[in-house]
Protein backbone atom coordinates (compact mmCIF):
# COMPACT_ATOMS: atom_id res chain seq x y z
CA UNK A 1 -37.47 20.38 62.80
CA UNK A 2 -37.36 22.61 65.63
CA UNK A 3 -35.47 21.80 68.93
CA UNK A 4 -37.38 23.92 71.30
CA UNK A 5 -39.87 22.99 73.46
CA UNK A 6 -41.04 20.74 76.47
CA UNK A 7 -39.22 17.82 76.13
CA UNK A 8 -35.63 19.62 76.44
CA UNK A 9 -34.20 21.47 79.26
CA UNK A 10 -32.28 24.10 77.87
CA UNK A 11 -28.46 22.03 78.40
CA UNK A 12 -30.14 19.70 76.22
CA UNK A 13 -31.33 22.15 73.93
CA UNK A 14 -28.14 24.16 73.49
CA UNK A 15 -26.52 20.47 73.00
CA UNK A 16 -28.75 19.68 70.15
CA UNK A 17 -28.69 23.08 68.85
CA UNK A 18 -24.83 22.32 68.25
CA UNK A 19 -25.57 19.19 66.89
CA UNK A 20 -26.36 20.02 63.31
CA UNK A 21 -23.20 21.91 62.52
CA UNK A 22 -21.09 19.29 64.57
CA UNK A 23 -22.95 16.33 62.03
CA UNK A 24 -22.71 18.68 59.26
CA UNK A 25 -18.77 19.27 59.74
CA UNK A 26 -18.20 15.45 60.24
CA UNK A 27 -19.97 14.88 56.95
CA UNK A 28 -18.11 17.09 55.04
CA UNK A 29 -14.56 16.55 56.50
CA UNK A 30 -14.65 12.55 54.19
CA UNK A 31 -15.76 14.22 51.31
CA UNK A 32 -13.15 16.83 51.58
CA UNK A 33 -10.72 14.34 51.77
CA UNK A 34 -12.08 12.13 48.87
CA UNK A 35 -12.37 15.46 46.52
CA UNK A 36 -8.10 15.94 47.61
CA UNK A 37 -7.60 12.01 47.10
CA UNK A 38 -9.16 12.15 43.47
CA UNK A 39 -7.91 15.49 42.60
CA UNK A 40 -4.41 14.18 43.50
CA UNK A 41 -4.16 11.01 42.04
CA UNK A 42 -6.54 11.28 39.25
CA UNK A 43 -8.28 14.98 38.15
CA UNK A 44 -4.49 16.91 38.84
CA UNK A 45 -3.13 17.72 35.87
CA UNK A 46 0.04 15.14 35.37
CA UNK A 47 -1.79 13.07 37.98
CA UNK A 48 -0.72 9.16 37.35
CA UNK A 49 -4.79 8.51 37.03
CA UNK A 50 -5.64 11.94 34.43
CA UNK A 51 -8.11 11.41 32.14
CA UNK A 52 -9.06 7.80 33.92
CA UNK A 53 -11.62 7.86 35.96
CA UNK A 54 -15.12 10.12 36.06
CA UNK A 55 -16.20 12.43 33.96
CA UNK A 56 -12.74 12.74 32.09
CA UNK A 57 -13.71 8.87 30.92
CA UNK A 58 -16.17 9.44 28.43
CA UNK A 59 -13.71 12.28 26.47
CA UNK A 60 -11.06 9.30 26.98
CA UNK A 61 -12.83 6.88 25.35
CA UNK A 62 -14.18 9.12 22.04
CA UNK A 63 -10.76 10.32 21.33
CA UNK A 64 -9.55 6.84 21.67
CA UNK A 65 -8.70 5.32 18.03
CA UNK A 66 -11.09 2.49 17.43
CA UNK A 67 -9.92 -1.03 15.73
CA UNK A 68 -11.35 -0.18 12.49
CA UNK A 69 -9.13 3.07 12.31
CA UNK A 70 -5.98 1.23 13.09
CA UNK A 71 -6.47 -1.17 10.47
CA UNK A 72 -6.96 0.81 7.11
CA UNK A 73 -10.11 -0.80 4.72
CA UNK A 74 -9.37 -2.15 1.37
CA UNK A 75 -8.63 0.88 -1.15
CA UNK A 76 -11.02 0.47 -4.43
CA UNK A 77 -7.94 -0.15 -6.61
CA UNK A 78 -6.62 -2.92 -4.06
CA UNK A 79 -10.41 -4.51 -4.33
CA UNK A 80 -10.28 -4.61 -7.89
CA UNK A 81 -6.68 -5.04 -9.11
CA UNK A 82 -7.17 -4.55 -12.70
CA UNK A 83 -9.58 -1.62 -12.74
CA UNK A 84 -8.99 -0.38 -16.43
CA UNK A 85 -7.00 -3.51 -18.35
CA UNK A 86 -8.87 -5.41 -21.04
CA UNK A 87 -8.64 -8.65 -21.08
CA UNK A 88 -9.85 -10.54 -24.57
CA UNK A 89 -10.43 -14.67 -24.53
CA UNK A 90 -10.73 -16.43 -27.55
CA UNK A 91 -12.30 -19.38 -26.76
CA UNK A 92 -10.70 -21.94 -29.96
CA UNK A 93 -12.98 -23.27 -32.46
CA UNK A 94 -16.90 -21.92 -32.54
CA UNK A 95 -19.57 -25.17 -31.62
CA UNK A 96 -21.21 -24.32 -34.73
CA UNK A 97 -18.02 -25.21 -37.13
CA UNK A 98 -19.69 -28.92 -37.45
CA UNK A 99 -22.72 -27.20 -39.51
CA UNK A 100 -20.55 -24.68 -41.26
CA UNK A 101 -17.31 -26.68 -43.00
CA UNK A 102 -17.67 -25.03 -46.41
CA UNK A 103 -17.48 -21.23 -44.69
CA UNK A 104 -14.28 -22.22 -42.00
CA UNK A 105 -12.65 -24.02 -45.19
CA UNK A 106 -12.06 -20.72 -46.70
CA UNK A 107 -8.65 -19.46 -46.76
CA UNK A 108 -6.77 -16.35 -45.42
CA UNK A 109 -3.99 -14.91 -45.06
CA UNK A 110 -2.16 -15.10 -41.43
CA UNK A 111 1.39 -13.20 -43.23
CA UNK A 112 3.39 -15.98 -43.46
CA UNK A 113 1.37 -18.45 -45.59
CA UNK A 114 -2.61 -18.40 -46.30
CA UNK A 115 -4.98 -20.99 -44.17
CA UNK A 116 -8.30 -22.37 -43.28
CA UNK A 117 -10.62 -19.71 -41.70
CA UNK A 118 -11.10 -22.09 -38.94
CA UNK A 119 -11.24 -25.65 -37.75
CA UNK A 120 -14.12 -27.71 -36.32
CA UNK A 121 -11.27 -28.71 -33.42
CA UNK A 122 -10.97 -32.23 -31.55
CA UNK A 123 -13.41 -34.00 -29.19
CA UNK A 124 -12.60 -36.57 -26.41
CA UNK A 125 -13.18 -40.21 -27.63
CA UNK A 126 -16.54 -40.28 -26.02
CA UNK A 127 -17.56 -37.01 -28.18
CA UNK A 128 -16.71 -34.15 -25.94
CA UNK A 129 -15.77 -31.27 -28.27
CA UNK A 130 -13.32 -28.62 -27.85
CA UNK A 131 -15.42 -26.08 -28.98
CA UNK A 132 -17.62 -26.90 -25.87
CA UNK A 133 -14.69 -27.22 -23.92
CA UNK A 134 -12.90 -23.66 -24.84
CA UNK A 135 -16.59 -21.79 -24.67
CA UNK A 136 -17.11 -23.67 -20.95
CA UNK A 137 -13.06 -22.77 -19.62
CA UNK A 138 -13.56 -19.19 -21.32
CA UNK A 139 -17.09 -18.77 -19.08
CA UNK A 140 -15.28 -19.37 -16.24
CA UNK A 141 -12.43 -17.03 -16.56
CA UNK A 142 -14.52 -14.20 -17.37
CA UNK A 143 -16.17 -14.36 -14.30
CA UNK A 144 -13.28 -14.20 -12.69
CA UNK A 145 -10.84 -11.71 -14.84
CA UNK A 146 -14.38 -9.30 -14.06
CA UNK A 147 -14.51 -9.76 -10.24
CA UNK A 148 -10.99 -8.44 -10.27
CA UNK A 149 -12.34 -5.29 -12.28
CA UNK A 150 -10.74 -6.10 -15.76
CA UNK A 151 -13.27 -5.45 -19.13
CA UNK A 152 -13.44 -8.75 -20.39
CA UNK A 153 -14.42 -9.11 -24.38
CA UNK A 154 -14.81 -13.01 -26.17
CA UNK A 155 -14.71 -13.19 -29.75
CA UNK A 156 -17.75 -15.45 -29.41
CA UNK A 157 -19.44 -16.57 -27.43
CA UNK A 158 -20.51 -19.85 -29.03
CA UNK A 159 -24.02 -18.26 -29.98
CA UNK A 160 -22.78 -14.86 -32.81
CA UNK A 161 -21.80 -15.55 -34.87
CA UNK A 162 -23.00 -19.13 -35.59
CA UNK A 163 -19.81 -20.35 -37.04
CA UNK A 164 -15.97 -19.21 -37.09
CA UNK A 165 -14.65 -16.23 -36.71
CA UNK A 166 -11.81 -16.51 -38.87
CA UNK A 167 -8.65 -16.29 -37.16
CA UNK A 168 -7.86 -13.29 -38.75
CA UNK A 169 -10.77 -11.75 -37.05
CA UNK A 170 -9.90 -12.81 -33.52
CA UNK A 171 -6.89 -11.19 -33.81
CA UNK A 172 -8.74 -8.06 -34.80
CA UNK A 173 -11.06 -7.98 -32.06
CA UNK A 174 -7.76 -8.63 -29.94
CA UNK A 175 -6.10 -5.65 -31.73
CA UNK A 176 -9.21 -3.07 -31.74
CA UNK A 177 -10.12 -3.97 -28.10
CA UNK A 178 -6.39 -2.57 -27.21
CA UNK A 179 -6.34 -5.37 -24.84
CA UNK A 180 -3.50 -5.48 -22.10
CA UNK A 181 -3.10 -9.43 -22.60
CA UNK A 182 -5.34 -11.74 -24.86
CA UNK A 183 -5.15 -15.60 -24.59
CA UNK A 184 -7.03 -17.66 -27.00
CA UNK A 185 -7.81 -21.69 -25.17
CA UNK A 186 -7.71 -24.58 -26.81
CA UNK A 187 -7.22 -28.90 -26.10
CA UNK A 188 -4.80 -30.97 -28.13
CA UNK A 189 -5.94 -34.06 -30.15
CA UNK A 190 -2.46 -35.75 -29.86
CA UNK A 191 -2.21 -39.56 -29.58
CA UNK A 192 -2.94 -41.17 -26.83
CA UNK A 193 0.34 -41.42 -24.03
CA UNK A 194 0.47 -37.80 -24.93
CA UNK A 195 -0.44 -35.74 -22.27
CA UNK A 196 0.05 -32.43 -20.45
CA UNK A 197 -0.69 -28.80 -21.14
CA UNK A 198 1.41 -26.14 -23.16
CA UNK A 199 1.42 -22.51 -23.89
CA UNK A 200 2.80 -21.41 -27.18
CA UNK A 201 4.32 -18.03 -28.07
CA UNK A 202 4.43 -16.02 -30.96
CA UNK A 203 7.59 -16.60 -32.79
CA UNK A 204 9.34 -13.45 -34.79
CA UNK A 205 7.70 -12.96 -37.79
CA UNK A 206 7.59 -9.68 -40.13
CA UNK A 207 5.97 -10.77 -43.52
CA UNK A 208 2.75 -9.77 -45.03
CA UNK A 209 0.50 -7.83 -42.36
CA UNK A 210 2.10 -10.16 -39.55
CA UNK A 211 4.97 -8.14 -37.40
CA UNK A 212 4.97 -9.64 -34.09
CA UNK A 213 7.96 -7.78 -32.88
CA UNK A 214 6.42 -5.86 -30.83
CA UNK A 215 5.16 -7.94 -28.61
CA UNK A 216 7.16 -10.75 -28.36
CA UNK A 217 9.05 -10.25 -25.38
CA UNK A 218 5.68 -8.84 -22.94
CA UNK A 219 3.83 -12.34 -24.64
CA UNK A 220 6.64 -14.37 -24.10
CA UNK A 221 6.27 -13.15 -19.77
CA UNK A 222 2.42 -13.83 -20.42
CA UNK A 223 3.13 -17.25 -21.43
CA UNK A 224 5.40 -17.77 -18.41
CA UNK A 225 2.91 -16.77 -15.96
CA UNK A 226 0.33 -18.31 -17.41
CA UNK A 227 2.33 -21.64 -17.75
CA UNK A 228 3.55 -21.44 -14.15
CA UNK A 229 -0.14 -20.75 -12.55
CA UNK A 230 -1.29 -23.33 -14.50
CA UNK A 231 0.73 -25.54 -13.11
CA UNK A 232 0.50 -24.96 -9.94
CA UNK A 233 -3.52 -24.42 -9.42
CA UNK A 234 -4.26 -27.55 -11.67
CA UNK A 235 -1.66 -29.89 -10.47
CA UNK A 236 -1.32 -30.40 -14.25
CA UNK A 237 2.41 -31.36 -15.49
CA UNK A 238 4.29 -29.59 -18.59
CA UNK A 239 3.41 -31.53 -21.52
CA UNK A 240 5.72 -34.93 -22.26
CA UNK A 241 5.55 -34.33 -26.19
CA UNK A 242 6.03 -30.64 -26.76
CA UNK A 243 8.30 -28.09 -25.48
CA UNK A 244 10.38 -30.48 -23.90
CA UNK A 245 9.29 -30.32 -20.44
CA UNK A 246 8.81 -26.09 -20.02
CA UNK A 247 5.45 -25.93 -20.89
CA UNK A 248 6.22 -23.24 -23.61
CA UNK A 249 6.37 -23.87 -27.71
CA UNK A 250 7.13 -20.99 -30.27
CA UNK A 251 5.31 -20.92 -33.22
CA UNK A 252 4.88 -19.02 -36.48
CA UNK A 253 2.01 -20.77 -38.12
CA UNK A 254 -0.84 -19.22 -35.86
CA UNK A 255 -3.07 -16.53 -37.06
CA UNK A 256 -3.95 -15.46 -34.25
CA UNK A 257 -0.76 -14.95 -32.89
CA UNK A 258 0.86 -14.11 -36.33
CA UNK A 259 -1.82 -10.85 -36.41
CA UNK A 260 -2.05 -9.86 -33.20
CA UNK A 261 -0.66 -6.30 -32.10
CA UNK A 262 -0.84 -6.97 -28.27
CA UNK A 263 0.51 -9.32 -25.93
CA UNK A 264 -1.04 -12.45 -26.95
CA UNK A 265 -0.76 -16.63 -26.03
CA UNK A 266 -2.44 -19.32 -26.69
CA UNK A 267 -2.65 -22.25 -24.00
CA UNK A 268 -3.11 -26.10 -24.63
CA UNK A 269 -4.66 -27.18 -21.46
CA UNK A 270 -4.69 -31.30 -22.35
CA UNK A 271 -4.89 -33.67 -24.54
CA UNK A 272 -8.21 -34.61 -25.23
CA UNK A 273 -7.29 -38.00 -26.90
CA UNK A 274 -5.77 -39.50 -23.91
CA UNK A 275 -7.93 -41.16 -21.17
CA UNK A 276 -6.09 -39.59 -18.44
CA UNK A 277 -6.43 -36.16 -20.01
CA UNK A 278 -9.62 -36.57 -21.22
CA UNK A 279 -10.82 -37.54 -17.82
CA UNK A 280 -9.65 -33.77 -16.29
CA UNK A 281 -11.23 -31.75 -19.47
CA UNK A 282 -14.42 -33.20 -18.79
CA UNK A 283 -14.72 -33.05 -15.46
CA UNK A 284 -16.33 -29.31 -14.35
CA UNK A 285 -14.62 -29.14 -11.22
CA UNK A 286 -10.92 -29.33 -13.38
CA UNK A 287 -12.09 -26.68 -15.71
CA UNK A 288 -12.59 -24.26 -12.90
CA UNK A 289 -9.17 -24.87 -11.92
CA UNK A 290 -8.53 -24.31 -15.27
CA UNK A 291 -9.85 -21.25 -15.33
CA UNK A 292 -8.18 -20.29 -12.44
CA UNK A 293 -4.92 -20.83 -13.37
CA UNK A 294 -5.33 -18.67 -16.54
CA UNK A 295 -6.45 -16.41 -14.29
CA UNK A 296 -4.09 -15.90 -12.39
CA UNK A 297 -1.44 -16.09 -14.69
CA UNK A 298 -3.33 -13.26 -16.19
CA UNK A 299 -3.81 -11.12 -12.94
CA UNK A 300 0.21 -11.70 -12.05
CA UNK A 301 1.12 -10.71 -16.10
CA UNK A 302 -1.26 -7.29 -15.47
CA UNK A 303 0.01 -6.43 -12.30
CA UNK A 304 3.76 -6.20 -13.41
């Protein structure tokens, strides 16, 4: 816009002349000052507002750390604790045994005395079998031995073969898996009033093909951690008619503890003749406490 003409005298025109530089300097004398009051307190280097405010916030922010770095993710290994162990479950007695008497009545030898291949096991009163029992409790802790990354193997699986194996045989499978703990499951068929689980241990024995010196003392802290997981994620108490209250027995007359090369237990998880026992084996919701108890028994045994 031009300030010449008609309608200013020239007083009036020199005056407005001035007045772009005068409204020019009072414009920039507040932004000076604003520019000295940020580079001050915020943009000088050392400032007590650096890297705060404007432009310097977005470089702030990115080299920030976020939540997610503070807080390291699950490693693989911690995911899956027992990456690498094998874990076999012999689940007792085969549901087929009923069909197949004359084949499980054959004998073998277990190094300390020759006997039956197998047994057709015990049932509840109301016909519940073991078998069924063993197959349904082993299920269940395969599923969960394998979410914690360990190779699980059965020695049946209630379908192959259609009767047995011998127990000489499930301590092979045991043996030629080179499993880091092996449990075979089983239910008592005690009198009633008997009640409670147990886990027995292989006793010393060197005779015949048996020589479970090896492994007695890392089954005997199997058993243990089995017996005390048990315990406490069933709710289940020690047996009141073996083992005198610890929840452990020792014996010498098992197979397929007799045979076995690596740390090996069986467990007892109830009596199947008493009521009160009988009601807990049966009940699906038990059994996967069951399982989980053996489980973690397991897990605790693996992980030292």
């Amino acid at each position: 816009m031009s300030y010449t003409g008609p309608e200013f005298d020239p007083p009036q025109q020199r005056r407005f002349r001035r007045a772009p530089l005068a409204v020019g300097l009072a414009a920039l004398v507040p932004g000076a000052l604003l520019g000295w009051v940020l580079y001050e307190g915020v943009g000088k280097p050392g400032g007590s507002g650096a890297g705060q405010a404007g432009a310097a916030a977005p470089k702030s922010a990115a080299a920030a750390p976020s939540d997610d770095a503070k807080v390291p993710s699950a490693s693989p290994s911690a995911a899956r604790p027992l990456q690498g162990k094998v874990v076999v479950i012999d689940p007792g007695h085969n549901p087929g045994n009923f069909q197949h008497t004359s084949e499980i009545n054959q004998k073998v030898n277990i190094g300390t005395n020759w006997k039956e291949c197998d047994t057709t096991g015990t049932s509840t009163n109301a016909g519940y079998s073991e078998a069924r029992f063993t197959l349904d409790v082993a299920h269940r802790l395969r599923t969960l031995l394998e979410r914690q990354g360990a190779t699980v193997k059965l020695t049946h699986d209630g379908d192959r073969p259609a009767w047995g194996p011998c127990v000489t045989k499930r301590a092979e499978i045991g043996n030629a898996a080179h499993a880091d703990a092996a449990i075979s499951i089983h239910a008592d068929g005690a009198p009633e009033g008997d009640r409670g689980f147990h886990v027995i241990l292989p006793a010393s024995v060197h005779s015949g093909a048996a020589d479970t010196r090896p492994i007695l003392a890392s089954s005997r802290t199997l058993g243990e951690r089995v017996e005390s997981d048990f315990a406490k994620v069933t709710g289940s108490a020690p047996s009141n008619y073996v083992g005198n209250g610890t929840g452990l027995d020792v014996r010498k007359d098992l197979g397929g503890l007799n045979l076995s090369t690596v740390p090996k237990v069986f467990i007892e998880c109830g009596n199947m003749r008493d009521s009160k026992d009988a009601a807990l084996l049966t009940s699906g919701a038990w059994r996967q406490k069951a399982a989980q108890g053996i489980s973690e028994g397991i897990v605790s045994f693996l992980r030292g």
